[in-house]
C-alpha atoms as a PDB file:
ATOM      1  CA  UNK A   1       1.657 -18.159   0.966  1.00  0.00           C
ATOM      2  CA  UNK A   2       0.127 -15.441   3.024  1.00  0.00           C
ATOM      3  CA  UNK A   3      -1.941 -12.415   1.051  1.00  0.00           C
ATOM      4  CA  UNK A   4      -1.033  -8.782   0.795  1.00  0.00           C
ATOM      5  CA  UNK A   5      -0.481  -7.158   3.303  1.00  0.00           C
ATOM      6  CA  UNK A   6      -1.530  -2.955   3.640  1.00  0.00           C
ATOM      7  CA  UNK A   7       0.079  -1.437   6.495  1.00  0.00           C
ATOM      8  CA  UNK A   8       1.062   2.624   7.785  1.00  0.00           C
ATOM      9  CA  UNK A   9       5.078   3.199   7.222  1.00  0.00           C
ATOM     10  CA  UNK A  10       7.005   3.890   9.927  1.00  0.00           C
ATOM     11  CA  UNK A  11       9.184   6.445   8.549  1.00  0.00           C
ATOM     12  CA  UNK A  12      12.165   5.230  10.523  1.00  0.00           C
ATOM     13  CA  UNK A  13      11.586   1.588  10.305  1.00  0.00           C
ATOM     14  CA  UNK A  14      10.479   1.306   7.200  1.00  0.00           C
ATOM     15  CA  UNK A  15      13.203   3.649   5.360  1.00  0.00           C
ATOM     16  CA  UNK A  16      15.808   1.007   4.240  1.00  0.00           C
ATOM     17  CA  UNK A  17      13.039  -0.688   2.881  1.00  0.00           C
ATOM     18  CA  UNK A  18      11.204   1.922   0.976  1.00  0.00           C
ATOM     19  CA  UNK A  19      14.627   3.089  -0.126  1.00  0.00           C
ATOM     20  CA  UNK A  20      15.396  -0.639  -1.592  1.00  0.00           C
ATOM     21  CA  UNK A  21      11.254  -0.555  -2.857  1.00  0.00           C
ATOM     22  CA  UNK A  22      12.320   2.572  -4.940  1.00  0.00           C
ATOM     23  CA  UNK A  23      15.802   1.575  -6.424  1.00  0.00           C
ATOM     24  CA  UNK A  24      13.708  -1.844  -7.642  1.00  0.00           C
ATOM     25  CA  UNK A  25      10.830   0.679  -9.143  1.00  0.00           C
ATOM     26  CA  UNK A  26      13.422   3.323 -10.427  1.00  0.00           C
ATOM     27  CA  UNK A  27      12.214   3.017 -13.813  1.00  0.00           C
ATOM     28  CA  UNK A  28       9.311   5.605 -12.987  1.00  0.00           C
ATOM     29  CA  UNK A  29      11.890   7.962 -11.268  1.00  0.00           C
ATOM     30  CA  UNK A  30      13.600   7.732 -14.753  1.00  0.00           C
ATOM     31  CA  UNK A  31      11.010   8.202 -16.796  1.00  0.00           C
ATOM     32  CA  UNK A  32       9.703  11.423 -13.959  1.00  0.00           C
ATOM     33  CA  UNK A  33      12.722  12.607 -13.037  1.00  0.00           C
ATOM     34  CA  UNK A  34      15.510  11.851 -15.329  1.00  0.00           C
ATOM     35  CA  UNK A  35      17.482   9.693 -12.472  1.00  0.00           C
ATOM     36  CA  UNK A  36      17.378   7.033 -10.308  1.00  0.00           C
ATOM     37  CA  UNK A  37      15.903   7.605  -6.599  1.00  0.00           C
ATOM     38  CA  UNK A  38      18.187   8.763  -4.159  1.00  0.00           C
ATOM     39  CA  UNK A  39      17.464   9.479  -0.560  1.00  0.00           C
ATOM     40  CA  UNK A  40      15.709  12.891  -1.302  1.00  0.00           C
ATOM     41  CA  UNK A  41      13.174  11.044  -3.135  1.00  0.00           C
ATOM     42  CA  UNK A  42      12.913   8.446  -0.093  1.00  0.00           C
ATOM     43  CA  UNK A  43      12.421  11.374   2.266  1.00  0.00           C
ATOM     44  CA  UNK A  44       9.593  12.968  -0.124  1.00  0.00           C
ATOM     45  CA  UNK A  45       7.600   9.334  -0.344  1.00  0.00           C
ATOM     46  CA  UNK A  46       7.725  10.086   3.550  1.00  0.00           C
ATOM     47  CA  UNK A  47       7.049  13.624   3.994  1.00  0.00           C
ATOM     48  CA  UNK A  48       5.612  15.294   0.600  1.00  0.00           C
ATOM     49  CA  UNK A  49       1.531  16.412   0.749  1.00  0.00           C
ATOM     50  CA  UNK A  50      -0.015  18.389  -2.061  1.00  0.00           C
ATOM     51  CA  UNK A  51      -0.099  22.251  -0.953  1.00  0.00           C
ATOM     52  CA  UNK A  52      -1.958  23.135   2.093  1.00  0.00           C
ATOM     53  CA  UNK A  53      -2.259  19.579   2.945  1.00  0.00           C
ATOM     54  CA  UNK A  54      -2.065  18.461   6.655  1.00  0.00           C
ATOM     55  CA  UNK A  55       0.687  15.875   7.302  1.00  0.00           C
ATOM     56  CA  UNK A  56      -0.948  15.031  10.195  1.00  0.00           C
ATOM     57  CA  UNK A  57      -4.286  13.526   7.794  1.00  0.00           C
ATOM     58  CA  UNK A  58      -1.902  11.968   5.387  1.00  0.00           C
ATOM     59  CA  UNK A  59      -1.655   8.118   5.263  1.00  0.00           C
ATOM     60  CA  UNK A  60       1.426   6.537   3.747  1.00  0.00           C
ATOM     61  CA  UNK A  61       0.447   3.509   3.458  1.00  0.00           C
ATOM     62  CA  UNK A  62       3.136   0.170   2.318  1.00  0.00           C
ATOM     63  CA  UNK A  63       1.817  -2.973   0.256  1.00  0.00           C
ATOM     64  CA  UNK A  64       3.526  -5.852   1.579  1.00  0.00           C
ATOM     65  CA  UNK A  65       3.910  -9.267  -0.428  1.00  0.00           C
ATOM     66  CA  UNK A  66       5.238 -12.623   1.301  1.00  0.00           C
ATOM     67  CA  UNK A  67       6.155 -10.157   3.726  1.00  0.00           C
ATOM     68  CA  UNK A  68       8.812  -7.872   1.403  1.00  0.00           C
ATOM     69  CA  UNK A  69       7.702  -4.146   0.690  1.00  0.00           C
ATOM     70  CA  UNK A  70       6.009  -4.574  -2.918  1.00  0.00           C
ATOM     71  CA  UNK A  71       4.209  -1.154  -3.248  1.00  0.00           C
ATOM     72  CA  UNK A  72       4.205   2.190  -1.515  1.00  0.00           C
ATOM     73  CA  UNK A  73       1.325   5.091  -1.687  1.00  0.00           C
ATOM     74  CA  UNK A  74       0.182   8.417  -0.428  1.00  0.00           C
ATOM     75  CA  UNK A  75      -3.001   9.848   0.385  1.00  0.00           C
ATOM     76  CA  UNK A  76      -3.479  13.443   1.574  1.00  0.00           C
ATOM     77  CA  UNK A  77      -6.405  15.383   2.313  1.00  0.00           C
ATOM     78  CA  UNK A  78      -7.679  18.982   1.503  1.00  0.00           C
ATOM     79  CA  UNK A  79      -6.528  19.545  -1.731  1.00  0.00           C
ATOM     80  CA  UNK A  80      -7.438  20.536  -4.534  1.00  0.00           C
ATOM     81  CA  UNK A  81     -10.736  21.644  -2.956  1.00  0.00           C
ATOM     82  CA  UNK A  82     -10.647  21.752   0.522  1.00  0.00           C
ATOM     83  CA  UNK A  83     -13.484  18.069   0.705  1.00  0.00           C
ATOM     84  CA  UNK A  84     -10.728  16.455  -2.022  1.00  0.00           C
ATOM     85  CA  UNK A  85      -8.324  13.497  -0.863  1.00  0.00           C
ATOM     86  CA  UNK A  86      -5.388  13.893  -3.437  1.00  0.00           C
ATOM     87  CA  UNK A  87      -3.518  10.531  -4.314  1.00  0.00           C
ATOM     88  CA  UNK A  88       0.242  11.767  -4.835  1.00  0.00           C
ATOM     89  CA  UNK A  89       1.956   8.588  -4.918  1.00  0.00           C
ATOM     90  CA  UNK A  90       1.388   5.057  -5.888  1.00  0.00           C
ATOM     91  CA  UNK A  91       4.181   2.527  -7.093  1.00  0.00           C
ATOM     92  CA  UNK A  92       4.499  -1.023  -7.201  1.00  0.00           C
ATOM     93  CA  UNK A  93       7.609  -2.786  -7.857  1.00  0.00           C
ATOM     94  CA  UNK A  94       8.149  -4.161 -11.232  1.00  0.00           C
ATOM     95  CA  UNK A  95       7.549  -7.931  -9.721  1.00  0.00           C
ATOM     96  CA  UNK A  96       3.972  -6.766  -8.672  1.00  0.00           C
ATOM     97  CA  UNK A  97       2.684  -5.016 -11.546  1.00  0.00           C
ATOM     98  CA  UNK A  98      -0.188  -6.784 -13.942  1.00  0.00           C
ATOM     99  CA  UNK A  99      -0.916  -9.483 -10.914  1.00  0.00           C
ATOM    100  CA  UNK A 100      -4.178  -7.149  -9.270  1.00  0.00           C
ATOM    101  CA  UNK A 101      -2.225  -5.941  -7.079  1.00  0.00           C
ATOM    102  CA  UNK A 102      -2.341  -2.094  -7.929  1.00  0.00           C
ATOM    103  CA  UNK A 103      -6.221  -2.828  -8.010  1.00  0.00           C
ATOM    104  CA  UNK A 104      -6.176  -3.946  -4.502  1.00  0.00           C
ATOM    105  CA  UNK A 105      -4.096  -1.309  -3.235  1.00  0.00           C
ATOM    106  CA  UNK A 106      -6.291   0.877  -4.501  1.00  0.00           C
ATOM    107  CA  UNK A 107      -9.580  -0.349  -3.440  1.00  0.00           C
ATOM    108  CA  UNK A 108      -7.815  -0.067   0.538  1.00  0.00           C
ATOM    109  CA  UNK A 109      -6.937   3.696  -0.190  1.00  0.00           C
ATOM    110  CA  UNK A 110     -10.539   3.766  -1.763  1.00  0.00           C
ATOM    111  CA  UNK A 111     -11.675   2.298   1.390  1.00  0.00           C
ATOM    112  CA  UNK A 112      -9.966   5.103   3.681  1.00  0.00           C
ATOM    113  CA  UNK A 113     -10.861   8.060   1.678  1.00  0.00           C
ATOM    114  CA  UNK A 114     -14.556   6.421   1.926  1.00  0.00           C
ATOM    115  CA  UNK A 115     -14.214   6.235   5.744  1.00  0.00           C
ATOM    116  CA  UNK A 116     -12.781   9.539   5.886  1.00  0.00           C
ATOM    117  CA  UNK A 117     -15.599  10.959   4.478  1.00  0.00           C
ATOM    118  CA  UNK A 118     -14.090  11.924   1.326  1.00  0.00           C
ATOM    119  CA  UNK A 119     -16.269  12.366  -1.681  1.00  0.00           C
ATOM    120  CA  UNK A 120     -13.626  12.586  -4.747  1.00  0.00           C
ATOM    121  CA  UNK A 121      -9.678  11.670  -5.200  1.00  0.00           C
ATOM    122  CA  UNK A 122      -7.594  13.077  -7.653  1.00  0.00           C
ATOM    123  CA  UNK A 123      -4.204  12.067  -8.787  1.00  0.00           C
ATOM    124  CA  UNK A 124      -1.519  13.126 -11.678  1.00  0.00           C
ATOM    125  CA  UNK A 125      -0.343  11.576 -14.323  1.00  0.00           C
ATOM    126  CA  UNK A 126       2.216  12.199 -16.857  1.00  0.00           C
ATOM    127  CA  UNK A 127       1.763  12.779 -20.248  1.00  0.00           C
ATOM    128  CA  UNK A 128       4.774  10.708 -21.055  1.00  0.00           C
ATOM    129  CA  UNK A 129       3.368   7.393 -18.519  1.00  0.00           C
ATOM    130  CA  UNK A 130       0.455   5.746 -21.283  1.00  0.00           C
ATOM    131  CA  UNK A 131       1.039   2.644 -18.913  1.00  0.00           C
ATOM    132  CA  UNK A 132      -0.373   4.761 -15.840  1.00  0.00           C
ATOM    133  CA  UNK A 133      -3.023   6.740 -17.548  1.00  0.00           C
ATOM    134  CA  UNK A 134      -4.526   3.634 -18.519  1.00  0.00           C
ATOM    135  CA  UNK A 135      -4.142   2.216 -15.147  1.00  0.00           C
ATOM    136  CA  UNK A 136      -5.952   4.344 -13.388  1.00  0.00           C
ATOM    137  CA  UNK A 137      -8.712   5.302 -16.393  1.00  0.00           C
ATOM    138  CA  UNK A 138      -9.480   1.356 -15.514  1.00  0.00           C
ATOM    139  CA  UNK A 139      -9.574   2.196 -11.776  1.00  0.00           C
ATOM    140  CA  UNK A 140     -12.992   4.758 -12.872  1.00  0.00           C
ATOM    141  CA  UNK A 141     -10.426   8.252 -13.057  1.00  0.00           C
ATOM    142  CA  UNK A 142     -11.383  10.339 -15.739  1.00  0.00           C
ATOM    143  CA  UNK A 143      -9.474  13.270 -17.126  1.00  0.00           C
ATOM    144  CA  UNK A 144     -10.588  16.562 -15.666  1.00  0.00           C
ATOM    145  CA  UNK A 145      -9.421  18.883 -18.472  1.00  0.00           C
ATOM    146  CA  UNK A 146      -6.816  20.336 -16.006  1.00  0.00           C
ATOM    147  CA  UNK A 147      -3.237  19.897 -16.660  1.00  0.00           C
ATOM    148  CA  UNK A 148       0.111  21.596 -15.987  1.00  0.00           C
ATOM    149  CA  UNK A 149       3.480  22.266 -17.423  1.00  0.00           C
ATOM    150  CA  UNK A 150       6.093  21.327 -14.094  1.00  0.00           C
ATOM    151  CA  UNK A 151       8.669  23.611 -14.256  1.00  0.00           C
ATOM    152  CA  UNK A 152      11.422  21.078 -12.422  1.00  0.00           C
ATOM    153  CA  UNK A 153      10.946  18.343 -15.106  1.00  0.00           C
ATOM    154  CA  UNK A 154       8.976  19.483 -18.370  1.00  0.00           C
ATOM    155  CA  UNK A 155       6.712  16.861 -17.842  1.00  0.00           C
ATOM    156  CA  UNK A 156       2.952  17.942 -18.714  1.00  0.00           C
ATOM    157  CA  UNK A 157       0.957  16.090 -16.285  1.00  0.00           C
ATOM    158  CA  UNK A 158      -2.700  15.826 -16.304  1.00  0.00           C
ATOM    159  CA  UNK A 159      -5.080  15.797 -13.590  1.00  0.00           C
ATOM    160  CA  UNK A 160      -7.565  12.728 -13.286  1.00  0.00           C
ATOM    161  CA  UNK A 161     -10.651  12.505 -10.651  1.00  0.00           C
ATOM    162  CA  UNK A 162     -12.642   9.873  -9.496  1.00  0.00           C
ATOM    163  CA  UNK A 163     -15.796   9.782  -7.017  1.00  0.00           C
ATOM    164  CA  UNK A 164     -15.431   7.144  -3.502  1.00  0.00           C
END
């Protein structure tokens, strides 16, 4: 059985697939957004970067197990502070979760930030996800004290850092 495999996502290619990744992983769009993913939230996973990010330095990256797309992330650049890589997105599908394989992803997008020169990564989490706060508190992310109140959802999410 081969490994994991990281790869860039084509965003036309890949799109069926990261739109069947989501439905499988929909329990975090209910639990975030009050509904399953539809094809707006397939086109954000593809196009969304923290403000003032540059598309053009953003990696979205797929995690590929015995060759089916397991896990999808993004990584921008820029923001908060201007040196910061920002992780907005990182879900696995429920039949990859509590195997290592969130840990691995992670230490590739580690990796990348790392090579890019970037000396912190931030991500958000929401106050109603325990499951994900603790994920990434074991991944060396530590609260920052800053949190907000998004207006779309109600959701107060809190802002977690790490240094590469």
């Amino acid at each position: 059985m081969p490994g994991p495999l990281i790869r860039a996502l084509d965003p036309v290619a890949d799109r069926p697939a990261l739109a069947a990744l989501l439905t499988e992983a929909q329990d975090y769009y209910l639990l975030w957004l009050g509904h399953p993913p539809g094809e707006d939230e397939v086109t954000d996973a593809l196009t969304s970067t923290p403000p003032g990010c540059d598309p053009a330095r953003s990696y979205r990256l797929g995690l590929y197990l015995e060759g089916r797309l397991s896990g999808v992330a993004e990584l921008s650049f820029g923001y908060p502070l201007p040196e910061d890589g920002f992780l907005g997105l990182m879900i696995l599908a429920p039949r990859a979760r509590s195997r290592g394989n969130g840990a691995r992803f992670h230490d590739h997008i580690l990796s990348l930030a790392r090579a890019c020169g970037c000396p912190r990564i931030c991500l958000g989490v929401l106050d109603a996800n325990p499951r994900g706060m603790g994920f990434w508190k074991s991944q060396g992310y530590a609260e920052t004290g800053v949190t907000r109140q998004d207006t779309e959802t109600g959701h107060l999410i809190h802002r977690l850092a790490r240094q590469v």
